[in-house]
N, C-alpha and C. Protein backbone atom coordinates (compact mmCIF):
# COMPACT_ATOMS: atom_id res chain seq x y z
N UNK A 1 32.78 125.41 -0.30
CA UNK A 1 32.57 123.98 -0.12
C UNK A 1 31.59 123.81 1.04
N UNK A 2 30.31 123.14 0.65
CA UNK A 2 29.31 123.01 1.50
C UNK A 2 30.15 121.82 2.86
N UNK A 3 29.92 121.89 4.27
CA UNK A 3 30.03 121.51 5.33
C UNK A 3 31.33 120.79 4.77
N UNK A 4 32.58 122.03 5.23
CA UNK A 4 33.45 122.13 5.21
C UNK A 4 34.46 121.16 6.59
N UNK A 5 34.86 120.12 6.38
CA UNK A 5 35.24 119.54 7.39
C UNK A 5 37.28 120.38 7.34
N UNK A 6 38.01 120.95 8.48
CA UNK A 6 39.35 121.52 8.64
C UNK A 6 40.03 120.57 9.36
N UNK A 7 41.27 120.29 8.45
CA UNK A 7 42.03 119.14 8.91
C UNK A 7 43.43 119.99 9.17
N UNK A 8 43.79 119.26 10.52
CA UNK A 8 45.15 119.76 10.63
C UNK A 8 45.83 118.28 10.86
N UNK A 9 46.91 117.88 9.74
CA UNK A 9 47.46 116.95 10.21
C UNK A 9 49.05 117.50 10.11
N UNK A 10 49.38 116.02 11.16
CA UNK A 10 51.16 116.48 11.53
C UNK A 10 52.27 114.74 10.98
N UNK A 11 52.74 114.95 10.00
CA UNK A 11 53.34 114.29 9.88
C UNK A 11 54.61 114.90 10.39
N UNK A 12 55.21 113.44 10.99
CA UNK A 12 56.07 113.75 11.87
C UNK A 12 57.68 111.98 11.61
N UNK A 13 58.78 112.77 11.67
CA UNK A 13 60.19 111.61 11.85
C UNK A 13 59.63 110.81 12.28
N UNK A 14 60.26 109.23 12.05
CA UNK A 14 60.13 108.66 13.17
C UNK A 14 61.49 107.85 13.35
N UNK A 15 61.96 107.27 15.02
CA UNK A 15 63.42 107.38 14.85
C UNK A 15 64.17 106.52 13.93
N UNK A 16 65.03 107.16 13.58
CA UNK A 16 66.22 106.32 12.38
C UNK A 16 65.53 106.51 11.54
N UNK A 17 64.48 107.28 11.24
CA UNK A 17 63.95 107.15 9.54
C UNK A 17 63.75 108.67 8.78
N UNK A 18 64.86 109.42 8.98
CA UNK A 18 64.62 110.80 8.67
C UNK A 18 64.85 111.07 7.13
N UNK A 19 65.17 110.14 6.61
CA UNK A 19 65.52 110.16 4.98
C UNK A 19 63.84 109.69 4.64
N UNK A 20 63.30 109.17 5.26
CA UNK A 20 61.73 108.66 4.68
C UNK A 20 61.00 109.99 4.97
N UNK A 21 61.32 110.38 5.80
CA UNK A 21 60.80 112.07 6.65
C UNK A 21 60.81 112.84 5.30
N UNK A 22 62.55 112.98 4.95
CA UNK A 22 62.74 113.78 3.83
C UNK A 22 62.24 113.83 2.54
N UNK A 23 62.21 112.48 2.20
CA UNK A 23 61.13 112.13 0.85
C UNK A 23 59.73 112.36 1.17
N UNK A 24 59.33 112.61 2.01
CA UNK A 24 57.80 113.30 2.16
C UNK A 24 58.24 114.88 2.14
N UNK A 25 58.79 115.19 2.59
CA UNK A 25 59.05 116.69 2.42
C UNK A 25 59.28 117.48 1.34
N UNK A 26 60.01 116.72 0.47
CA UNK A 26 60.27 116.48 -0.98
C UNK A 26 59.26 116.58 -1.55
N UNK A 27 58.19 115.75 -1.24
CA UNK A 27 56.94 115.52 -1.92
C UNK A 27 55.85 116.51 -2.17
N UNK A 28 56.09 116.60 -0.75
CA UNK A 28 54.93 118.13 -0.46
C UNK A 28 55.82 119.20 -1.30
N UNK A 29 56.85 119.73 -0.31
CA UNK A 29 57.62 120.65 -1.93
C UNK A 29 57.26 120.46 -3.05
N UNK A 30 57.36 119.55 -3.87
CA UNK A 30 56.81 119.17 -4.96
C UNK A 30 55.29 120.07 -5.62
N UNK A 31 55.01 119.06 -4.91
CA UNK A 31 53.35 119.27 -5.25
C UNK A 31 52.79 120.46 -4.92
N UNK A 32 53.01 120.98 -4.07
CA UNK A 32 52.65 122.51 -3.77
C UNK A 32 53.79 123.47 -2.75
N UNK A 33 54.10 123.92 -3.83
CA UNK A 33 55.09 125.11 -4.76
C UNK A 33 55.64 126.07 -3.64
N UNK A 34 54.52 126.44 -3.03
CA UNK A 34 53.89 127.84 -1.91
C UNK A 34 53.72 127.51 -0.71
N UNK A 35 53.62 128.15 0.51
CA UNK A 35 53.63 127.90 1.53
C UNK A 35 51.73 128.35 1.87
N UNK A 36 51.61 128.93 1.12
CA UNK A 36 50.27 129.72 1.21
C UNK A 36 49.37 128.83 -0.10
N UNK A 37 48.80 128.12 -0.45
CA UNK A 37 48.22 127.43 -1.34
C UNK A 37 46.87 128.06 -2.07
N UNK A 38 46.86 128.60 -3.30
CA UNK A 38 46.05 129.09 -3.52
C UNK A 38 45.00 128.24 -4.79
N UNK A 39 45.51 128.22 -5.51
CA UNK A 39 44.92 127.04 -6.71
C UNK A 39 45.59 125.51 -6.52
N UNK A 40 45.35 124.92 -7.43
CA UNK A 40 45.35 123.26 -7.82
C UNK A 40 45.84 122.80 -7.04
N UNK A 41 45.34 123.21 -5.73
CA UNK A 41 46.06 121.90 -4.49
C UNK A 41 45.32 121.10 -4.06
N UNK A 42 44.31 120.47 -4.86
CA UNK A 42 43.75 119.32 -4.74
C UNK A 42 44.93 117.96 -3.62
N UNK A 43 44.31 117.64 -2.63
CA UNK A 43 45.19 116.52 -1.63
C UNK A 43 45.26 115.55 -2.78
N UNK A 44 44.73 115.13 -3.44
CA UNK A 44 45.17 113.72 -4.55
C UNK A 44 46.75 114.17 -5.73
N UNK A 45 46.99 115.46 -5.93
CA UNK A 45 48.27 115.52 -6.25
C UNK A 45 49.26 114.11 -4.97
N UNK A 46 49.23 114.69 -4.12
CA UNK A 46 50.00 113.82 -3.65
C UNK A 46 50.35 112.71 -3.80
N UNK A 47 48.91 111.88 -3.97
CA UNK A 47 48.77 110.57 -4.41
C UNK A 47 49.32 109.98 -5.95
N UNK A 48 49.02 111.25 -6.58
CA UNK A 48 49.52 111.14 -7.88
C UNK A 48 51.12 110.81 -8.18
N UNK A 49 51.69 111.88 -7.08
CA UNK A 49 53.11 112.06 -7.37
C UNK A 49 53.67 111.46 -6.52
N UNK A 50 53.14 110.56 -6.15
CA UNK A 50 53.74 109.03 -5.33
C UNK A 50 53.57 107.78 -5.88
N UNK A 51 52.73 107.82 -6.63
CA UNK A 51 52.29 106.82 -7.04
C UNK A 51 51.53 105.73 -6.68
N UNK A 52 50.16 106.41 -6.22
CA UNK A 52 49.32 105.73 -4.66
C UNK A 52 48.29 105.82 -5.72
N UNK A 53 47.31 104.75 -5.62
CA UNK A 53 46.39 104.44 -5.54
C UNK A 53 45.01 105.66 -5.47
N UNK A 54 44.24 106.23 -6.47
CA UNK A 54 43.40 107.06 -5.71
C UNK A 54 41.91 106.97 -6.19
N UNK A 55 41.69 105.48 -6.35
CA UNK A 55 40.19 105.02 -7.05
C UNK A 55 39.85 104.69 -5.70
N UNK A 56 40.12 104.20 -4.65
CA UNK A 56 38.98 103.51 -3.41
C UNK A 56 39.49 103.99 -2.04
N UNK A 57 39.72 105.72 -2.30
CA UNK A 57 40.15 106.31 -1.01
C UNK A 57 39.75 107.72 -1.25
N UNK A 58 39.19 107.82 -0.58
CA UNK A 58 38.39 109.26 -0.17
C UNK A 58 39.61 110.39 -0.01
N UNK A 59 39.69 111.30 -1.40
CA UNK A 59 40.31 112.55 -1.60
C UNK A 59 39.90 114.09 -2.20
N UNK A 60 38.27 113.87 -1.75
CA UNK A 60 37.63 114.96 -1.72
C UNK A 60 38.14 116.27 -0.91
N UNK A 61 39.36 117.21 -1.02
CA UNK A 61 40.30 117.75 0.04
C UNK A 61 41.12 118.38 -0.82
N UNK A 62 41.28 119.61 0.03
CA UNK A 62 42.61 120.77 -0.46
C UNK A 62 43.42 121.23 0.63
N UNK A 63 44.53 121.12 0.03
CA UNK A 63 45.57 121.82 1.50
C UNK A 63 45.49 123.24 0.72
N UNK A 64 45.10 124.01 2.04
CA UNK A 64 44.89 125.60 1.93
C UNK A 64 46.61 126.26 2.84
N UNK A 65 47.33 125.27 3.60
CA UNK A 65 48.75 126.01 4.43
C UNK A 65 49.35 124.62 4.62
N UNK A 66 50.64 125.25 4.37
CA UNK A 66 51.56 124.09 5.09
C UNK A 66 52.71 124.58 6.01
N UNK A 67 53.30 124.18 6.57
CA UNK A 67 54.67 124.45 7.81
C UNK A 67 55.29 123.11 7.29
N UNK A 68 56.48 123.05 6.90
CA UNK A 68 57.51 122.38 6.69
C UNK A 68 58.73 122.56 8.01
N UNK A 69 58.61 121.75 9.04
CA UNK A 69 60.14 122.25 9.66
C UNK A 69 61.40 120.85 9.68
N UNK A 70 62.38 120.45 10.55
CA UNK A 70 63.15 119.89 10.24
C UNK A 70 62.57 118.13 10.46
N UNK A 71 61.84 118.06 11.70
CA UNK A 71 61.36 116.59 11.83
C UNK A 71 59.60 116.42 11.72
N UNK A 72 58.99 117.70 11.68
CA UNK A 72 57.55 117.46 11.15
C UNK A 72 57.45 118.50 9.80
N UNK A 73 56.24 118.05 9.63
CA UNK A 73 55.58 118.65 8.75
C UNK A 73 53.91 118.67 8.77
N UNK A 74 53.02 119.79 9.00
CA UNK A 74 51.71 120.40 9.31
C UNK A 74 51.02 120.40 8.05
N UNK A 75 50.05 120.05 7.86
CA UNK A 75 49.28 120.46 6.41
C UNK A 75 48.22 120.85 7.26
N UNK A 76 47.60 121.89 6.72
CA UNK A 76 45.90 122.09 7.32
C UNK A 76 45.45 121.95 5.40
N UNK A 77 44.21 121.39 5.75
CA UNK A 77 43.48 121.13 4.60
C UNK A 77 42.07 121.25 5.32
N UNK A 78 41.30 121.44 3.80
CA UNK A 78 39.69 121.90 3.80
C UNK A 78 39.30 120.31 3.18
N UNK A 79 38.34 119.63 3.54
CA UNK A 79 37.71 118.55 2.60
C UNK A 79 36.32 118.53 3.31
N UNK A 80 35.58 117.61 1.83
CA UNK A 80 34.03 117.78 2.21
C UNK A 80 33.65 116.56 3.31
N UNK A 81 32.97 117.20 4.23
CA UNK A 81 31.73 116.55 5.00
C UNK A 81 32.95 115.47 6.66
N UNK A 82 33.87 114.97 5.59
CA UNK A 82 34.41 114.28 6.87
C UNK A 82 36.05 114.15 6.38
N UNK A 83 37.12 114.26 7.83
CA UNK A 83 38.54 114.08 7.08
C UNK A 83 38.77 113.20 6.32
N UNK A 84 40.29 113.34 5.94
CA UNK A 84 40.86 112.81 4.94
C UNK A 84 41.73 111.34 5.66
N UNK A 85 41.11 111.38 6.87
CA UNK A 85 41.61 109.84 7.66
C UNK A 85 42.32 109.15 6.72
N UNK A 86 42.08 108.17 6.05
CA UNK A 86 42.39 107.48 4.99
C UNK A 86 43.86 107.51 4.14
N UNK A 87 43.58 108.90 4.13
CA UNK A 87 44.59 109.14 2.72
C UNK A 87 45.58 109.37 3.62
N UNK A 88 45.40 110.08 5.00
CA UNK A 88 46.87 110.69 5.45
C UNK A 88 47.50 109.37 6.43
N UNK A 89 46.60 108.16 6.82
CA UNK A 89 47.18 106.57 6.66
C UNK A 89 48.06 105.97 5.88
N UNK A 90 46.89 106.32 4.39
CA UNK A 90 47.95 105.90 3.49
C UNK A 90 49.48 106.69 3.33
N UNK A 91 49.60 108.13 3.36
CA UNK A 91 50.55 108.72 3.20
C UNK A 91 51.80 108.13 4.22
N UNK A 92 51.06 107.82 5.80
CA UNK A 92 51.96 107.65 6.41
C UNK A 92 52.80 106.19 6.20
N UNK A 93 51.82 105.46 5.47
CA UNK A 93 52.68 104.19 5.69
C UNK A 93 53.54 104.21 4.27
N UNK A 94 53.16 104.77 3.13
CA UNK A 94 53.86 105.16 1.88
C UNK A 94 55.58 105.36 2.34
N UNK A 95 55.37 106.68 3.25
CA UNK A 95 56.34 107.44 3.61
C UNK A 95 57.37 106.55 4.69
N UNK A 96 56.88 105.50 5.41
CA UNK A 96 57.26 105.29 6.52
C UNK A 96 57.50 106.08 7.41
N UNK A 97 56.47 107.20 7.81
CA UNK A 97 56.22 108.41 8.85
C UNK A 97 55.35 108.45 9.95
N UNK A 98 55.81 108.98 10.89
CA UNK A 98 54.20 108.97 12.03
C UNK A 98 53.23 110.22 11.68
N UNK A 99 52.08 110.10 12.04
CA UNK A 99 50.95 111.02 12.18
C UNK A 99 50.35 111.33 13.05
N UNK A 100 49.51 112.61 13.26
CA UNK A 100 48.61 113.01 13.83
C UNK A 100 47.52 113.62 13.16
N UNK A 101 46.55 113.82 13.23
CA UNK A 101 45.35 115.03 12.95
C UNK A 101 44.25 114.88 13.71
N UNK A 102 43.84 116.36 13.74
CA UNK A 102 42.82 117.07 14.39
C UNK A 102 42.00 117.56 13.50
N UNK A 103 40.37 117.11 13.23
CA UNK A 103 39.54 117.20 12.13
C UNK A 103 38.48 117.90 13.05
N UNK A 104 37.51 118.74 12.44
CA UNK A 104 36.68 119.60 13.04
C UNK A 104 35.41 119.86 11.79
N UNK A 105 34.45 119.33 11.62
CA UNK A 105 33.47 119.53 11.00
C UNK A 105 31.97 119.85 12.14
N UNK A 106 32.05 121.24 12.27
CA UNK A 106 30.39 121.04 13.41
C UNK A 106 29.07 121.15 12.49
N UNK A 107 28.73 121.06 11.54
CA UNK A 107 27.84 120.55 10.86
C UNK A 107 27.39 119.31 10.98
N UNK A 108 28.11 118.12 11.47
CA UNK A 108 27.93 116.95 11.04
C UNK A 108 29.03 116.37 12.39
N UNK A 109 28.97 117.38 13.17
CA UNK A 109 29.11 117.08 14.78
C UNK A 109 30.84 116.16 14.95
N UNK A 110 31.80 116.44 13.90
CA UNK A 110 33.07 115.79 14.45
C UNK A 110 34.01 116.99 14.83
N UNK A 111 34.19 116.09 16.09
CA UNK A 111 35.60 116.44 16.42
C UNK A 111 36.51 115.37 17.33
N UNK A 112 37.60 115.51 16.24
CA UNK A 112 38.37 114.53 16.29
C UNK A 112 39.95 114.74 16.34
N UNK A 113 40.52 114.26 17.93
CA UNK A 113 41.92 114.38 17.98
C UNK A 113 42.85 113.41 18.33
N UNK A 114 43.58 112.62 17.16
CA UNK A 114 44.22 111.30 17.36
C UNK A 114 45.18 111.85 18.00
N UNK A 115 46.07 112.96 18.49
CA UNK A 115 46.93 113.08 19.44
C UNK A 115 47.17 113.04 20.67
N UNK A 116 46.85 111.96 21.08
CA UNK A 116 46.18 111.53 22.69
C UNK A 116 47.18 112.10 23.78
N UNK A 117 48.66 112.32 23.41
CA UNK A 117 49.57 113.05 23.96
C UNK A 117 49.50 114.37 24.01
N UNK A 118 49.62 114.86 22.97
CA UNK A 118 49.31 116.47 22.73
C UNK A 118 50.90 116.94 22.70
N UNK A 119 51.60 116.31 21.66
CA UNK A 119 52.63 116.59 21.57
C UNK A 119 52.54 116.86 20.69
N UNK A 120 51.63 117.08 19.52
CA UNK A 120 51.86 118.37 18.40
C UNK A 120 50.48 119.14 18.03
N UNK A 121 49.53 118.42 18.46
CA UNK A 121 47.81 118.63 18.74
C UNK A 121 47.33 118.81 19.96
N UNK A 122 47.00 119.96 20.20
CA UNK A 122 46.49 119.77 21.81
C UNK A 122 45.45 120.44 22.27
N UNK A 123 44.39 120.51 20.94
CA UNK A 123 43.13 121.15 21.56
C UNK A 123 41.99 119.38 21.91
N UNK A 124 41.48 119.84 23.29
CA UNK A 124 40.82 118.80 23.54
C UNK A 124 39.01 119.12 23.62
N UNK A 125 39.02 120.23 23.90
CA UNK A 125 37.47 120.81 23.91
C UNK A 125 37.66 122.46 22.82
N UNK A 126 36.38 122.46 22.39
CA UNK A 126 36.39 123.67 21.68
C UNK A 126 34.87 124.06 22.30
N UNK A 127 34.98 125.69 22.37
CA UNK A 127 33.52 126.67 22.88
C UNK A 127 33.26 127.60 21.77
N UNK A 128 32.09 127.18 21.56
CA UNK A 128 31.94 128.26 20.49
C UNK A 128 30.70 128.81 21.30
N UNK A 129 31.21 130.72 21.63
CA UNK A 129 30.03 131.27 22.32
C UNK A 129 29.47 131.76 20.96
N UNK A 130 27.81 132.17 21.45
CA UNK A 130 27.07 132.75 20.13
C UNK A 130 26.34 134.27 21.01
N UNK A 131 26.51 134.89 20.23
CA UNK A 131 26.06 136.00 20.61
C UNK A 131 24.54 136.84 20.55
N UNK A 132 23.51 136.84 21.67
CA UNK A 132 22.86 136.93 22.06
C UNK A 132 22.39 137.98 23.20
N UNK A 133 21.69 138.88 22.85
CA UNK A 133 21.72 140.45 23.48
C UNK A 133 20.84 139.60 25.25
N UNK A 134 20.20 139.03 25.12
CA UNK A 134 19.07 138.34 25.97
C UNK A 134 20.10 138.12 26.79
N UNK A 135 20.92 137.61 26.85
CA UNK A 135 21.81 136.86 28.03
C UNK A 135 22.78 137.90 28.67
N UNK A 136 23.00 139.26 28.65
CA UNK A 136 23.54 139.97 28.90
C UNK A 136 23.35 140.47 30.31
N UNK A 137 22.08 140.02 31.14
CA UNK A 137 21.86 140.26 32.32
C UNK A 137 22.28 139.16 33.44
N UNK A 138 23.28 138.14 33.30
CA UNK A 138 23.55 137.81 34.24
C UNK A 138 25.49 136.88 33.93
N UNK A 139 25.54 136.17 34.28
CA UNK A 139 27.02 135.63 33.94
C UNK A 139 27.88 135.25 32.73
N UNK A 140 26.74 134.62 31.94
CA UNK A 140 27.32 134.68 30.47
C UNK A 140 27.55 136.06 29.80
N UNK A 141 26.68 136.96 30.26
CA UNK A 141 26.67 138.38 29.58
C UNK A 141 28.27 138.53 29.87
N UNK A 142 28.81 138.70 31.33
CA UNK A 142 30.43 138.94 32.12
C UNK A 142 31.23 137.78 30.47
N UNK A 143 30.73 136.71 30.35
CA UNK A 143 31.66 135.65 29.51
C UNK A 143 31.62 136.19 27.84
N UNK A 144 30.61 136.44 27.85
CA UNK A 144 30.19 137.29 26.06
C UNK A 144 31.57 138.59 26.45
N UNK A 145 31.33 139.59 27.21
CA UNK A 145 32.00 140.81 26.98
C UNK A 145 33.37 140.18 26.70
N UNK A 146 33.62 138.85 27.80
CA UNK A 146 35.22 139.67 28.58
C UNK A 146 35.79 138.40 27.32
N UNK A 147 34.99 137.73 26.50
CA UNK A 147 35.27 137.24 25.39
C UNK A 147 35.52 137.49 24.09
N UNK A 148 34.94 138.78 24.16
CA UNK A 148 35.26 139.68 22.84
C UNK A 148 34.21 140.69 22.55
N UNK A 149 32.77 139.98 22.70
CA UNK A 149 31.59 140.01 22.48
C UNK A 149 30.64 139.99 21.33
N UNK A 150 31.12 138.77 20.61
CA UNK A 150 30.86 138.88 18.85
C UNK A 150 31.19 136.75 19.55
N UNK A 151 30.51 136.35 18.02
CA UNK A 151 30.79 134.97 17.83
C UNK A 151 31.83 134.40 18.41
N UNK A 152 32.22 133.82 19.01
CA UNK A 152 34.24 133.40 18.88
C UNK A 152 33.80 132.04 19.54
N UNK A 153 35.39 131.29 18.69
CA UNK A 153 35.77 129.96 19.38
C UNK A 153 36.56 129.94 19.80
N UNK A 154 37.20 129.30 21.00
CA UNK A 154 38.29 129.16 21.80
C UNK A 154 38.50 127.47 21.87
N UNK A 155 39.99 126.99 21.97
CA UNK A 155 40.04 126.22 22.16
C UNK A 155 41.05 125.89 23.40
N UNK A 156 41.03 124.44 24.15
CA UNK A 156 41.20 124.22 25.53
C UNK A 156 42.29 122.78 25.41
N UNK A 157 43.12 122.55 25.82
CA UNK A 157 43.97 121.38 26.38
C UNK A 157 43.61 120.60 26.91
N UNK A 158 43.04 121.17 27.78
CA UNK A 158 42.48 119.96 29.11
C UNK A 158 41.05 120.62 29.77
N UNK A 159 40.26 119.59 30.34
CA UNK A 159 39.13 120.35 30.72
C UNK A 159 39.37 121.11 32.36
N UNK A 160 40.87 120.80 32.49
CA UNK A 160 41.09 121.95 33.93
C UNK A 160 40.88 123.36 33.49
N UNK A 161 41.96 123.57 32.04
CA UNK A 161 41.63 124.55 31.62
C UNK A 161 40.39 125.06 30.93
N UNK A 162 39.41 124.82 30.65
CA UNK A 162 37.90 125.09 29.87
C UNK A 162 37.54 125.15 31.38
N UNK A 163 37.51 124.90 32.42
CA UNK A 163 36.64 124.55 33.96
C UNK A 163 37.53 126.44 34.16
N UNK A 164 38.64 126.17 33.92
CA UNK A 164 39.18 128.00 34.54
C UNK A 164 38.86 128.96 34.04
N UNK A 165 38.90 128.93 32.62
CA UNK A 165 38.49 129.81 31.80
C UNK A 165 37.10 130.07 32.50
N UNK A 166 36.12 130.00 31.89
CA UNK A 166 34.29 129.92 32.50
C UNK A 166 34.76 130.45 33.73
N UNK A 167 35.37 129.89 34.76
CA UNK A 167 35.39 130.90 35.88
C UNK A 167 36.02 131.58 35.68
N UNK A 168 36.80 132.27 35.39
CA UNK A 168 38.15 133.59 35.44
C UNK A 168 37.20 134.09 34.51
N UNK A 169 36.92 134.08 33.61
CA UNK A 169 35.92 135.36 32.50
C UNK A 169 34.26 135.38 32.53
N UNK A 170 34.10 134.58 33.67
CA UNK A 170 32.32 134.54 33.86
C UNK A 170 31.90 134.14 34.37
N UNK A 171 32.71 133.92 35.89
CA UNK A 171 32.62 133.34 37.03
C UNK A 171 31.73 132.36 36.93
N UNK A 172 31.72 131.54 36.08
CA UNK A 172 30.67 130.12 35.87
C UNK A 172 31.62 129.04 36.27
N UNK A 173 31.12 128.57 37.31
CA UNK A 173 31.81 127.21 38.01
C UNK A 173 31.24 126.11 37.98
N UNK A 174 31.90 124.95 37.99
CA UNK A 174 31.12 123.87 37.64
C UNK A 174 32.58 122.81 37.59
N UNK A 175 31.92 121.49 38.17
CA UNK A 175 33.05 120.32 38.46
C UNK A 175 33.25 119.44 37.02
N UNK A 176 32.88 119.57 36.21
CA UNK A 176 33.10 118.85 34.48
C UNK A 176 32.86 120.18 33.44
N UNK A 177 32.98 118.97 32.69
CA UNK A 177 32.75 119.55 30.95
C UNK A 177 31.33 119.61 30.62
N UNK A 178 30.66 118.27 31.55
CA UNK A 178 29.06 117.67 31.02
C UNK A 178 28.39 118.98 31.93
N UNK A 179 28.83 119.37 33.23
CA UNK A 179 27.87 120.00 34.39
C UNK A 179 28.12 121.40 33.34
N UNK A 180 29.00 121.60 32.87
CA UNK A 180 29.24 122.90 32.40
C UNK A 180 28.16 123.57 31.09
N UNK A 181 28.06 121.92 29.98
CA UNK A 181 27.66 122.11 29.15
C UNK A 181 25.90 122.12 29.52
N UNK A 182 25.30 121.61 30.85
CA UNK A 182 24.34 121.41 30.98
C UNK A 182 23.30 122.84 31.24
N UNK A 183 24.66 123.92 31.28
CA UNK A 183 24.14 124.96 32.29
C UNK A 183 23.68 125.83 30.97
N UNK A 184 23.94 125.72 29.91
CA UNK A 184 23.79 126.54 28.56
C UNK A 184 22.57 125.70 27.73
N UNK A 185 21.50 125.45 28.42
CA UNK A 185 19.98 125.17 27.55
C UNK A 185 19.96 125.71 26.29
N UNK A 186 20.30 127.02 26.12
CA UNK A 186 19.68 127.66 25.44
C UNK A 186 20.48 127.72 24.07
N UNK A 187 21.42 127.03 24.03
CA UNK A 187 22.62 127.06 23.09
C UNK A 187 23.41 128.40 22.72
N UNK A 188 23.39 128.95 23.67
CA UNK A 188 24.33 130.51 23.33
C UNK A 188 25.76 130.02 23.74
N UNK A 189 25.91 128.72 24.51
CA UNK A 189 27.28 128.12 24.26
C UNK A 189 27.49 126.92 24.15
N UNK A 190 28.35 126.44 23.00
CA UNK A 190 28.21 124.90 22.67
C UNK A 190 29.69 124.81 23.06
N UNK A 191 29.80 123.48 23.87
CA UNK A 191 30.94 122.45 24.31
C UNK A 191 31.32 121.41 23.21
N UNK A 192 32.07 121.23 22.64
CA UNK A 192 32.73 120.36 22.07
C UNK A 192 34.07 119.50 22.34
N UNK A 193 33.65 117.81 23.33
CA UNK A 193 34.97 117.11 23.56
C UNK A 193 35.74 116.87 21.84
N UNK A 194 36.91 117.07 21.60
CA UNK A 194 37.63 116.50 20.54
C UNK A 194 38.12 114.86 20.81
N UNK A 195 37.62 113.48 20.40
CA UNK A 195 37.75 112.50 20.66
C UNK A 195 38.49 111.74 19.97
């Protein structure tokens, strides 16, 4: 799937309503079988087997994993170009459930985390270093090794932690996220706030 947008959403109890909890749980059971999702898990089953509406809501989307536990429930899903915002609205108010999700498309530059608490979502910045033999002679080279030294993304809570990291693995210091991201011209490391 061309510019693959990864959704992690968290439906979650909300109080006195754990029988509405359960009929979503039900649901997902339902509809996909497996904990590991391999075929026809198109996200519009859902809609189907609720009986929702799915002509004027964006359900271009597959749940690829789910986690079922006693008061949430996790879907990560794949959909094209941008999340499934919409549908997992609609789900929540269907259900009478709360939500969260964390959507990540860097093609098309989102990142997005409605869990402003971080009580079930809690990446707030993501680094994706890129690997580049050129930069190996001075501090990023120390951040490439002691990072793996191949592509990788990491993700961060808070920007105290993304400010420690950079120093503890590449002694790169710096008082923000913006001074941090300013210091990488060359794009061998991209900063991403999740908003």
């Amino acid at each position: 799937m061309a510019n693959c947008c990864l959704d992690t959403v968290v439906f979650h109890s909300l109080e006195g309503c754990q029988e509405d909890f359960n009929r979503l749980k039900d649901a997902v059971s339902a509809c996909f079988s497996i904990a590991s999702i391999t075929s026809d898990a198109s996200f519009d089953r859902l809609f189907i087997y609720a009986g929702l509406p799915t002509d004027e809501i964006y359900l271009r989307g597959t749940m690829v994993h789910k986690d079922i536990q006693d008061t949430c429930l996790t879907l990560w899903c794949d959909s094209c170009w941008i999340p499934l915002s919409d549908a997992y609205r609609m789900i929540s108010e269907f259900y009478h459930v709360g939500y969260v999700y964390c959507a990540e498309e860097p093609g098309c530059g989102i990142y997005v985390n409605t869990d402003a608490s971080g009580r079930f979502l809690n990446n707030r910045y993501k680094v994706i270093l890129y690997w580049e033999e050129e930069v190996f002679d001075h501090s990023l080279g120390t951040l490439m090794q002691n990072a793996g030294g191949d592509d990788a993304d990491f993700y961060f809570p808070s920007e105290d932690k993304l400010l420690q990291w950079f120093e503890e693995n590449g002694d790169i210091t710096a008082s923000s996220a913006e001074e941090l991201s300013a210091m990488f011209p060359n794009e061998s490391v991209a900063i991403h706030l999740f908003e």
